[in-house]
Protein backbone atom coordinates (compact mmCIF):
# COMPACT_ATOMS: atom_id res chain seq x y z
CA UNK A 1 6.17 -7.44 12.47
CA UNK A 2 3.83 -10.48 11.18
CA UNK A 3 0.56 -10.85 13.36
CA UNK A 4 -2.53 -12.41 12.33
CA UNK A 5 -5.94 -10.64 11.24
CA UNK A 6 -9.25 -11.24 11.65
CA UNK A 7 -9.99 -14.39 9.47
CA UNK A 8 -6.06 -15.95 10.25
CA UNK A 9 -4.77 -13.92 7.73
CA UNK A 10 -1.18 -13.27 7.97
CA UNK A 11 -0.51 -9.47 7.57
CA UNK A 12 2.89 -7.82 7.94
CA UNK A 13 3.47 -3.94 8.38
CA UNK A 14 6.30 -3.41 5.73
CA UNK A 15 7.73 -0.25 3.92
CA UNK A 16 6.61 0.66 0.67
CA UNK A 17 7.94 2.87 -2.35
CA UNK A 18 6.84 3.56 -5.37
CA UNK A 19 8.42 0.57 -7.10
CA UNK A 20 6.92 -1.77 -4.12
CA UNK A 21 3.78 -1.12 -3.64
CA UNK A 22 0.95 -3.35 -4.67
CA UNK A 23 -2.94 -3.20 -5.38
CA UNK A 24 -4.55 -4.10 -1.39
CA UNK A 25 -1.99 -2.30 0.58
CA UNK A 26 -3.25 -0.18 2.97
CA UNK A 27 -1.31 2.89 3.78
CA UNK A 28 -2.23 4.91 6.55
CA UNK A 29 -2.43 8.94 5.60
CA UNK A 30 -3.44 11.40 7.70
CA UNK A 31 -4.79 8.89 10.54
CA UNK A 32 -6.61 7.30 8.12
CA UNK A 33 -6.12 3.83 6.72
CA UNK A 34 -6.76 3.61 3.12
CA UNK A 35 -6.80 0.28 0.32
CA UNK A 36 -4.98 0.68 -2.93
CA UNK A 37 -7.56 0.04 -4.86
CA UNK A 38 -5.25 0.28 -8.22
CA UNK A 39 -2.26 2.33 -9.11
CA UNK A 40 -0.73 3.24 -13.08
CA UNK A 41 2.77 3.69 -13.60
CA UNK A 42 3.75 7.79 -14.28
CA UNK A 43 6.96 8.87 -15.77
CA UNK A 44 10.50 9.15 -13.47
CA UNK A 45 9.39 6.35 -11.50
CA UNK A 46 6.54 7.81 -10.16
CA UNK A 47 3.00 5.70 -9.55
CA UNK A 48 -0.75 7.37 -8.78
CA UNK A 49 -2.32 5.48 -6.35
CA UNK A 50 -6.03 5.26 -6.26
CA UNK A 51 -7.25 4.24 -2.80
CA UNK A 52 -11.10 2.62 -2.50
CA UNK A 53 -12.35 5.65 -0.96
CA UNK A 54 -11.69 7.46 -4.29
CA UNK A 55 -9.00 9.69 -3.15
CA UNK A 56 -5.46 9.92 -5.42
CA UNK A 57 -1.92 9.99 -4.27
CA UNK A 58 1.03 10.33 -6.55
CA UNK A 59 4.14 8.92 -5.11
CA UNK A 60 7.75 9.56 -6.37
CA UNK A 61 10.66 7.06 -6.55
CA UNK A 62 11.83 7.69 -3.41
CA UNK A 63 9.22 8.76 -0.32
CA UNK A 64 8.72 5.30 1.33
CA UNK A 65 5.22 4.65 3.57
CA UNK A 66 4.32 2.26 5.71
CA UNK A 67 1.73 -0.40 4.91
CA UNK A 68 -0.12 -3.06 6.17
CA UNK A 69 0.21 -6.40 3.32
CA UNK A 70 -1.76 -9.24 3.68
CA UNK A 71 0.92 -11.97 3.01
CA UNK A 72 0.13 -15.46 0.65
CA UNK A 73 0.23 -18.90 2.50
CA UNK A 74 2.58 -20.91 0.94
């Protein structure tokens, strides 16, 4: 689903893994929406995730999430 944000920003709701996901995704966890604020690369394919809140997640290879990704204009 694409939709537009506050601002006309085209977001998208997409599924995310480990390998996927990017610095401003937000992720919802636990009913709470949270930014990637910046992730580093962990061995096996996994990635930490540090959200803007503070908070860490470690993700393996496989679990996918759903996030919200503002998309470029082209």
């Amino acid at each position: 689903m694409r939709a537009y944000a506050h601002g006309g920003a085209l977001v998208s709701n997409i599924e995310v893994t480990a390998t996927t996901v990017q610095r401003g995704d937000i992720i919802q966890l636990g009913g709470n929406a949270v930014r990637v604020r910046d992730l580093f690369q962990l061995p096996q394919g996994a990635k930490q995730l540090v959200f803007e809140s503070g908070e860490l997640l470690t993700i393996h290879a496989r679990p996918r999430l759903v996030a919200v990704r503002m998309l470029r204009r082209r």
